[in-house]
C-alpha atoms as a PDB file:
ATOM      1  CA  UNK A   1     138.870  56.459  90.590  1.00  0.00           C
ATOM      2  CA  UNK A   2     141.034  55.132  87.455  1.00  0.00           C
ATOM      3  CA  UNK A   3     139.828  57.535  85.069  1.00  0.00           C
ATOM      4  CA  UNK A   4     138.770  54.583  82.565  1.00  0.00           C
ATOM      5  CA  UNK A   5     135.786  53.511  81.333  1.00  0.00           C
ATOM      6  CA  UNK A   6     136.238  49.952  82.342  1.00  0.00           C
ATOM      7  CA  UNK A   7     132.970  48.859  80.296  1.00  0.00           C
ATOM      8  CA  UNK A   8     134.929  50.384  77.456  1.00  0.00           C
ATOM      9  CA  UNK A   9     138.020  49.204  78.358  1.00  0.00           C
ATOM     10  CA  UNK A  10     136.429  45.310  78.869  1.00  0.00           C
ATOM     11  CA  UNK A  11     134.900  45.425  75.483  1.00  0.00           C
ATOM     12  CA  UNK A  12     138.188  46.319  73.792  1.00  0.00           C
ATOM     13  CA  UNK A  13     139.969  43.565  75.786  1.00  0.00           C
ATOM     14  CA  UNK A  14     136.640  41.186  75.298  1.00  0.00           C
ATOM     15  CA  UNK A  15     136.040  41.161  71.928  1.00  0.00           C
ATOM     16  CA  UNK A  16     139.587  41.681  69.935  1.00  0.00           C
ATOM     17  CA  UNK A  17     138.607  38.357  67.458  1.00  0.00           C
ATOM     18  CA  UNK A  18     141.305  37.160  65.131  1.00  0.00           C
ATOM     19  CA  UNK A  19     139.118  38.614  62.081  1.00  0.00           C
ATOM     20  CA  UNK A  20     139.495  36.384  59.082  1.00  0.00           C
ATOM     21  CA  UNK A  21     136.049  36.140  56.761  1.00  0.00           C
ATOM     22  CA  UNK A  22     135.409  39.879  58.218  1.00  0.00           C
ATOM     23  CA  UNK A  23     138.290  41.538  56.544  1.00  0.00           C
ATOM     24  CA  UNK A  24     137.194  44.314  53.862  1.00  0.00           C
ATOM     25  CA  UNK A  25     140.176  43.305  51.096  1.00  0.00           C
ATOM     26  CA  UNK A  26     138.952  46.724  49.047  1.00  0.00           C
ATOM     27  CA  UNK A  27     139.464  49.383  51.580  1.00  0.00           C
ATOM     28  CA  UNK A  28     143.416  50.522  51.597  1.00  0.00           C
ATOM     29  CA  UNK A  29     144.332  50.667  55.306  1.00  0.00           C
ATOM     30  CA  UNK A  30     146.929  54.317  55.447  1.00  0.00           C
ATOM     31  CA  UNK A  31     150.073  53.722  56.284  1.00  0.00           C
ATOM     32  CA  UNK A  32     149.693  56.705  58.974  1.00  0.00           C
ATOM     33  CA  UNK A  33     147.272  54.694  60.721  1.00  0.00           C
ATOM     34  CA  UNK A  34     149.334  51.584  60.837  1.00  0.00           C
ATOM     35  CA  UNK A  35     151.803  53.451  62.305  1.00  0.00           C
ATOM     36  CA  UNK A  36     149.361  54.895  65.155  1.00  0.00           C
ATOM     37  CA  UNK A  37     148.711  51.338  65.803  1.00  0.00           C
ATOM     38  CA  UNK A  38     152.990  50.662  66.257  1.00  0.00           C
ATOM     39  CA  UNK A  39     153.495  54.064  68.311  1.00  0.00           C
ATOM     40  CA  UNK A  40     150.781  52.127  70.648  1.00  0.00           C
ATOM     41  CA  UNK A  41     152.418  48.596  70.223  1.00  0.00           C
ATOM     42  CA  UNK A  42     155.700  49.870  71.297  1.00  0.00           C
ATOM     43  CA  UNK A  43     154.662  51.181  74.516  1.00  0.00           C
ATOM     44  CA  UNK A  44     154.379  47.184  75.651  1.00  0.00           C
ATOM     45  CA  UNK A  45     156.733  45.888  77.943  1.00  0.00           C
ATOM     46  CA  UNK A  46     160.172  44.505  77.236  1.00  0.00           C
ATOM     47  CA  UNK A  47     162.553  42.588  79.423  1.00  0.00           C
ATOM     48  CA  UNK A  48     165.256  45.098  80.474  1.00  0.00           C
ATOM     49  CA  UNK A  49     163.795  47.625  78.324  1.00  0.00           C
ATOM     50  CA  UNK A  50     166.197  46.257  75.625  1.00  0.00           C
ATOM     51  CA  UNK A  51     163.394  46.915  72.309  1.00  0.00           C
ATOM     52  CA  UNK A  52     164.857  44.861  70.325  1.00  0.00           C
ATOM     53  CA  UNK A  53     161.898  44.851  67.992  1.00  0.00           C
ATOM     54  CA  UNK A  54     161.332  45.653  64.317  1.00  0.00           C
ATOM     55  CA  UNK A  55     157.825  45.847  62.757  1.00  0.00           C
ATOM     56  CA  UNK A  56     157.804  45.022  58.921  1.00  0.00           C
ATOM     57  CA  UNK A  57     154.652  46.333  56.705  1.00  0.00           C
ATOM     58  CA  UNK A  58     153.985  44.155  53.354  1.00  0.00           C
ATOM     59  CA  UNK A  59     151.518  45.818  51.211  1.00  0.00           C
ATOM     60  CA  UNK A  60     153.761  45.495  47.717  1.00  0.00           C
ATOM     61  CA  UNK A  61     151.595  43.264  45.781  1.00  0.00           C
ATOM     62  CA  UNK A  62     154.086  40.458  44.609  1.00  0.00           C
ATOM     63  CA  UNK A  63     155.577  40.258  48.322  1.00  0.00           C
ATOM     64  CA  UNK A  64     152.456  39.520  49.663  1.00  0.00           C
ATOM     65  CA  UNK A  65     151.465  37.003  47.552  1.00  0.00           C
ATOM     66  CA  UNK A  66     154.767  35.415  47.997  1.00  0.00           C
ATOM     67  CA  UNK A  67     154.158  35.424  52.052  1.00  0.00           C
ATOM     68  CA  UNK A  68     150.231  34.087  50.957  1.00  0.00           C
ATOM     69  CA  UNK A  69     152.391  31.081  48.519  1.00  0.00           C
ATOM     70  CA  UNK A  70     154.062  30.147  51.888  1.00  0.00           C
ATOM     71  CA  UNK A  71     151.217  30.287  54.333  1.00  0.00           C
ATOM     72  CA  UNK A  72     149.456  28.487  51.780  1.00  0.00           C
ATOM     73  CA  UNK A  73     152.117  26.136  51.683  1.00  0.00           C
ATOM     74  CA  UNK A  74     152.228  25.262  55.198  1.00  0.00           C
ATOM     75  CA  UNK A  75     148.368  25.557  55.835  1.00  0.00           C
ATOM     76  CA  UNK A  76     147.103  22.746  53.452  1.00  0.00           C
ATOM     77  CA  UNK A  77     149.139  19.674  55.548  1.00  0.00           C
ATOM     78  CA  UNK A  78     148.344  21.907  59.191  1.00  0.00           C
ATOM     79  CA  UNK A  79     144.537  21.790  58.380  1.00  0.00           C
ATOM     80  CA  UNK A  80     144.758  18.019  56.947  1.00  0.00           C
ATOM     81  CA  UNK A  81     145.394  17.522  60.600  1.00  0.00           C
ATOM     82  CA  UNK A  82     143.349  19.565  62.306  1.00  0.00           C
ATOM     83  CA  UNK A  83     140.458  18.025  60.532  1.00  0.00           C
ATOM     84  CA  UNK A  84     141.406  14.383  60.927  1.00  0.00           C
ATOM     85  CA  UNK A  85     141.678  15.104  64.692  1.00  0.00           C
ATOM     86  CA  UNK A  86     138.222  16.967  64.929  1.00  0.00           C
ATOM     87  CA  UNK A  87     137.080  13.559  63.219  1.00  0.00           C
ATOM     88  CA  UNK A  88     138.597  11.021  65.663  1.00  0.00           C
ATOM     89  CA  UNK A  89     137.286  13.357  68.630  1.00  0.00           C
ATOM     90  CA  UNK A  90     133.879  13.683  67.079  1.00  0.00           C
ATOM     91  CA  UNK A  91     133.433  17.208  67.637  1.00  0.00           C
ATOM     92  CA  UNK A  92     130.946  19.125  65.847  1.00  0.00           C
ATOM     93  CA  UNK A  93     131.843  22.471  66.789  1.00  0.00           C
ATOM     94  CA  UNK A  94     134.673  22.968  64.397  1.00  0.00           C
ATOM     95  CA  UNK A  95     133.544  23.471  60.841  1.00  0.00           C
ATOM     96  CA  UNK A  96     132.831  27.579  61.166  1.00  0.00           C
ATOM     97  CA  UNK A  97     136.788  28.159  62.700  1.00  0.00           C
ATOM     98  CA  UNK A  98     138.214  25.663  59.997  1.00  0.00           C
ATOM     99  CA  UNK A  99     136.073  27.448  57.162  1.00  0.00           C
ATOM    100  CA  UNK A 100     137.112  31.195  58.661  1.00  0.00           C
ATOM    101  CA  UNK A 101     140.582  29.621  58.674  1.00  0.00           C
ATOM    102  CA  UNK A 102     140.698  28.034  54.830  1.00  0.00           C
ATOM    103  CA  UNK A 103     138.673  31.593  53.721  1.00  0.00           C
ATOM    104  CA  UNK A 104     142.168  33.486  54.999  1.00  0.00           C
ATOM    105  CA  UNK A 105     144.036  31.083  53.235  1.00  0.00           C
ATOM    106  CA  UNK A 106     142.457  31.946  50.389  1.00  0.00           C
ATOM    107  CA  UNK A 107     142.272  35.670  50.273  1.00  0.00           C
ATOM    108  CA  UNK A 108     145.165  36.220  52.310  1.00  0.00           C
ATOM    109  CA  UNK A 109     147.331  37.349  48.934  1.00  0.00           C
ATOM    110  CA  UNK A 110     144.128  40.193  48.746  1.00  0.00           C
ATOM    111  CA  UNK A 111     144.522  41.774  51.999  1.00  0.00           C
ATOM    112  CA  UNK A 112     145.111  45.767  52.296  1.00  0.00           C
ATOM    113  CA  UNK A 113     148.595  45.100  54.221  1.00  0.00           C
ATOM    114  CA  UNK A 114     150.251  42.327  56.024  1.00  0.00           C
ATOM    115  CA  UNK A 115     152.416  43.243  59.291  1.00  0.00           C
ATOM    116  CA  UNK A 116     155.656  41.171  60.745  1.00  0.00           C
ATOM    117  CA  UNK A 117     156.581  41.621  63.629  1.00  0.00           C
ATOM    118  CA  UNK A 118     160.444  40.626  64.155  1.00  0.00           C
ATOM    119  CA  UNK A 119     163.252  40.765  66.505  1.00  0.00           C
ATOM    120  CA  UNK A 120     167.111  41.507  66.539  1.00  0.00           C
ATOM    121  CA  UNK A 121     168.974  38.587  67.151  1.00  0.00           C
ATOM    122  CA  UNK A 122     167.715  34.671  67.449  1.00  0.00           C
ATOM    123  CA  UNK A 123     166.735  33.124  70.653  1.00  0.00           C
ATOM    124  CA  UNK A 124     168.808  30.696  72.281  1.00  0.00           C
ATOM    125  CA  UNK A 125     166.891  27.840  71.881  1.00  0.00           C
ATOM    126  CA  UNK A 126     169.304  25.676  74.401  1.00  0.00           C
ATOM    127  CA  UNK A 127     169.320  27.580  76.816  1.00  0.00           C
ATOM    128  CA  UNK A 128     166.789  27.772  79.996  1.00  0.00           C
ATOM    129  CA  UNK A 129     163.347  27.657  79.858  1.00  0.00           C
ATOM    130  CA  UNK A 130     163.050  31.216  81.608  1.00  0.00           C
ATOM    131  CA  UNK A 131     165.203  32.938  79.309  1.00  0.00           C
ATOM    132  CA  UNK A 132     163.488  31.522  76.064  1.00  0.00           C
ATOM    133  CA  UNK A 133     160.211  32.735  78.059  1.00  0.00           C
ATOM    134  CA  UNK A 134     161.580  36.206  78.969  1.00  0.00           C
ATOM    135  CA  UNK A 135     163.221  36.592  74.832  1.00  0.00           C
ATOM    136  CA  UNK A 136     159.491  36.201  73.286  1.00  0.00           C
ATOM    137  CA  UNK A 137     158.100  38.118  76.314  1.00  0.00           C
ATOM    138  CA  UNK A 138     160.053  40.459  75.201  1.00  0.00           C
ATOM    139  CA  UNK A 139     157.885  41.025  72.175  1.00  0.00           C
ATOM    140  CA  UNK A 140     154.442  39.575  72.014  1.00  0.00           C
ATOM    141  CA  UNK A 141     152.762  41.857  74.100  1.00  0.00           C
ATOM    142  CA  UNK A 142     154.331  44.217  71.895  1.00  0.00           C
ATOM    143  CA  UNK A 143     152.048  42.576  69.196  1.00  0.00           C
ATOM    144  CA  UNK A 144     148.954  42.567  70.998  1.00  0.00           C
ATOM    145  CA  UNK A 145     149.158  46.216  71.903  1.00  0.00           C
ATOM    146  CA  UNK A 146     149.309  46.310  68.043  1.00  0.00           C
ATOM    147  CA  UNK A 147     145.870  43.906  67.656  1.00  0.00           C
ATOM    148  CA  UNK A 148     144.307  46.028  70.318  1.00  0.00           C
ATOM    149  CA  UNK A 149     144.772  49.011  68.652  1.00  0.00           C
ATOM    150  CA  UNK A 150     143.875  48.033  65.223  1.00  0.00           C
ATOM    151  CA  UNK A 151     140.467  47.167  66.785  1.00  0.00           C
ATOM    152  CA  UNK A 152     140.297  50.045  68.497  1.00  0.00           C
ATOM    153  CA  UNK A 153     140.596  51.547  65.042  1.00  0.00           C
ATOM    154  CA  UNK A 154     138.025  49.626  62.986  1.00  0.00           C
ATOM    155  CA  UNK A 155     140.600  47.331  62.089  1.00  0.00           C
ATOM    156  CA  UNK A 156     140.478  43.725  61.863  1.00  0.00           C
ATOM    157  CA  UNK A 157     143.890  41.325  62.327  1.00  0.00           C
ATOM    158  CA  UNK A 158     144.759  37.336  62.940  1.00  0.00           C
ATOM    159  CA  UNK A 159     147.524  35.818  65.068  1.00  0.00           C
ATOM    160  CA  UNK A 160     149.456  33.818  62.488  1.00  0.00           C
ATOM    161  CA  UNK A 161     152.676  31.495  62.349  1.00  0.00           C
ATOM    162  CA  UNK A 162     152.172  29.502  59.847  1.00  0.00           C
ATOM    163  CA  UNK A 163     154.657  31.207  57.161  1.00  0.00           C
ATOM    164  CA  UNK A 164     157.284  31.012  59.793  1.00  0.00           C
ATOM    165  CA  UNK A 165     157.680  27.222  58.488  1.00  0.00           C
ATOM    166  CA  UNK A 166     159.721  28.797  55.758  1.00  0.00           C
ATOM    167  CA  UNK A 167     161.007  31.875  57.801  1.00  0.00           C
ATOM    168  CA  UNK A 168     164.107  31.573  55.626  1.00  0.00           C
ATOM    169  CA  UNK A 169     162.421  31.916  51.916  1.00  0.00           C
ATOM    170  CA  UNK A 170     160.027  35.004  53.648  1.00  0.00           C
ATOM    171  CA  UNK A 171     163.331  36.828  55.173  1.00  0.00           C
ATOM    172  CA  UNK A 172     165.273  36.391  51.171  1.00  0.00           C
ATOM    173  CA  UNK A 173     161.727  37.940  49.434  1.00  0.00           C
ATOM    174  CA  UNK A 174     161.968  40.342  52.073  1.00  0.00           C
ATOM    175  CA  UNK A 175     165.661  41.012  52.217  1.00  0.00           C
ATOM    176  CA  UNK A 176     165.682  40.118  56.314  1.00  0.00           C
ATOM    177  CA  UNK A 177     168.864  39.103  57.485  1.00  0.00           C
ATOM    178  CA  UNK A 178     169.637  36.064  59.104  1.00  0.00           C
ATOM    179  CA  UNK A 179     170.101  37.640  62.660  1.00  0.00           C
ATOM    180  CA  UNK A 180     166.332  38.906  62.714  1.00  0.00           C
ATOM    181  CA  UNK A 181     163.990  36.641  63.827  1.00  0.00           C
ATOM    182  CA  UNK A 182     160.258  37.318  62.544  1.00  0.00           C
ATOM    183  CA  UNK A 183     158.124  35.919  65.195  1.00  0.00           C
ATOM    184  CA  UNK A 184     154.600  36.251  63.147  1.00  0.00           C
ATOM    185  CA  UNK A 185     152.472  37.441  60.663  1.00  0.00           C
ATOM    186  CA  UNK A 186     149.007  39.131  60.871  1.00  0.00           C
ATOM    187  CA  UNK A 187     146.719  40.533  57.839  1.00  0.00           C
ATOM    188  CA  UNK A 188     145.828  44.207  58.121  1.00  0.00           C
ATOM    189  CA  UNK A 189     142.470  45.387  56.673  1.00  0.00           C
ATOM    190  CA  UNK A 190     139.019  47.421  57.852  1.00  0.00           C
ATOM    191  CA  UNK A 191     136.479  44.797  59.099  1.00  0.00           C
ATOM    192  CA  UNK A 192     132.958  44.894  58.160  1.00  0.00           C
ATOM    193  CA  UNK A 193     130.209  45.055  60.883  1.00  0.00           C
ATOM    194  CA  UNK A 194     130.913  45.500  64.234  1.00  0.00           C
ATOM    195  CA  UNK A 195     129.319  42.616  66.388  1.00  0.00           C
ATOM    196  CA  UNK A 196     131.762  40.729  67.701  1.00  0.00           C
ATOM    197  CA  UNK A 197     131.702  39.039  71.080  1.00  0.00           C
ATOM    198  CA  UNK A 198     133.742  37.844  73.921  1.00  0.00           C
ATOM    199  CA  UNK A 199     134.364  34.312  73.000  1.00  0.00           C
ATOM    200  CA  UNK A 200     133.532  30.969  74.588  1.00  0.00           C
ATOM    201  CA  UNK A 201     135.783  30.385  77.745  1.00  0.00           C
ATOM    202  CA  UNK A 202     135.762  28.052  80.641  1.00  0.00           C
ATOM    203  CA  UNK A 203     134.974  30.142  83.681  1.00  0.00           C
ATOM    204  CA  UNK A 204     137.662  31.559  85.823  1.00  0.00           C
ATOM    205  CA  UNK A 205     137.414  30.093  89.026  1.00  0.00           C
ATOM    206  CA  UNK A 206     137.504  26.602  87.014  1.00  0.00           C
ATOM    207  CA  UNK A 207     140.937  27.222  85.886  1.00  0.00           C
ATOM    208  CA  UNK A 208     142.531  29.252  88.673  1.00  0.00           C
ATOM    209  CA  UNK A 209     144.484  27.835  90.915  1.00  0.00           C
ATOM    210  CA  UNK A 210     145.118  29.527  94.667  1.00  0.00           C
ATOM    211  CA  UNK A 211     148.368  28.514  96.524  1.00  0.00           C
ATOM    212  CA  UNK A 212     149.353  25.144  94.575  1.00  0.00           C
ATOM    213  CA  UNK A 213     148.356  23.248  91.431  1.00  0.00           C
ATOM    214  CA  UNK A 214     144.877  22.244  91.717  1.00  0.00           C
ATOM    215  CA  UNK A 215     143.879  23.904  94.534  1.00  0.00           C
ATOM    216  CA  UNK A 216     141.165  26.032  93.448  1.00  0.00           C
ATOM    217  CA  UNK A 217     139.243  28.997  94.696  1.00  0.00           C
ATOM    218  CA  UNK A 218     136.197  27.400  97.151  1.00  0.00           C
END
């Protein structure tokens, strides 16, 4: 026996959405409970053990609308893009992420709290492919832990990166030396309703592979 619920468990793991049109920008989220949420994050694995990580809460009004100015600023070309490749493609099945995506954009500035995650040190960007691999490995799962516990919590968060385009103006409003690396940027707030569902994925056995490329499960 493992002593979990596993249906429990799977729903958690199932259903953590990035939460964008969902977010309740009038509840305050308590610092106490973002911190629950980081005790939990912090218990995800690093290579060597070495936690090097450094978890940065915005909720001062003017510094996060200065982090919305420059998501803002990199979102309007990123989505220019993204729509003028739906179009050559012809899919149809776009419009709902790309409107959840420009509503963030939008209200991002209102959010409760914003959280950056961020390293010590920079990552050796000519070096091998395994040790760039094992440097961010070192702290995105941290940050997931993080998203899975805000969930767990009634709270609703987004993978984002797109601020990182100016990493340099964010670290100055933020007073973040140049050694740190912040690595992303998620919105904190309470979501409203609690429906969501595990998302649209190609099955399993489609896109496992069983001793060598291509050779999939019979």
């Amino acid at each position: 026996m493992t002593g979990f619920d596993l249906a429990q468990t799977d729903h958690l793991l199932t259903t953590t959405r990035a939460v964008r049109k969902r977010l309740d920008l009038d509840r305050d989220v308590p610092h106490e409970v973002i911190l629950d949420c980081i005790r939990i994050a912090t218990q995800g694995p690093a290579g060597g053990n070495v936690q090097k990580w450094r978890w940065l809460i915005v909720d001062d009004p003017d510094m996060k609308m200065g982090i919305a100015d420059l998501y803002r600023r990199a979102y309007a070309p990123y989505i220019a893009a993204q729509r003028n490749a739906v179009d050559e493609v012809g899919r149809t099945d776009a419009g709902a992420i790309m409107a959840s995506s420009d509503h963030l954009a939008q209200v991002l500035d209102r959010v409760p709290a914003m959280l950056i995650p961020c390293v010590l040190g920079r990552p050796d960007v000519t070096g091998t492919q395994g040790s760039l691999a094992g440097w961010y490995g070192s702290v995105l799962p941290a940050v997931w832990n993080f998203m899975l516990a805000a969930r767990s919590r009634g709270i609703g968060t987004a993978w984002t990166t797109l601020h990182l385009q100016y990493e340099a103006e964010a670290a100055e409003l933020l007073g973040i030396p140049d050694t740190v690396t912040q690595v992303a940027m998620t919105p904190i707030a309470y979501y409203t309703g609690d429906d969501f569902k595990p998302g649209t994925r190609r099955p399993a056995e489609e896109i496992t592979y069983l001793n060598g490329w291509k050779r999939q499960f019979a």
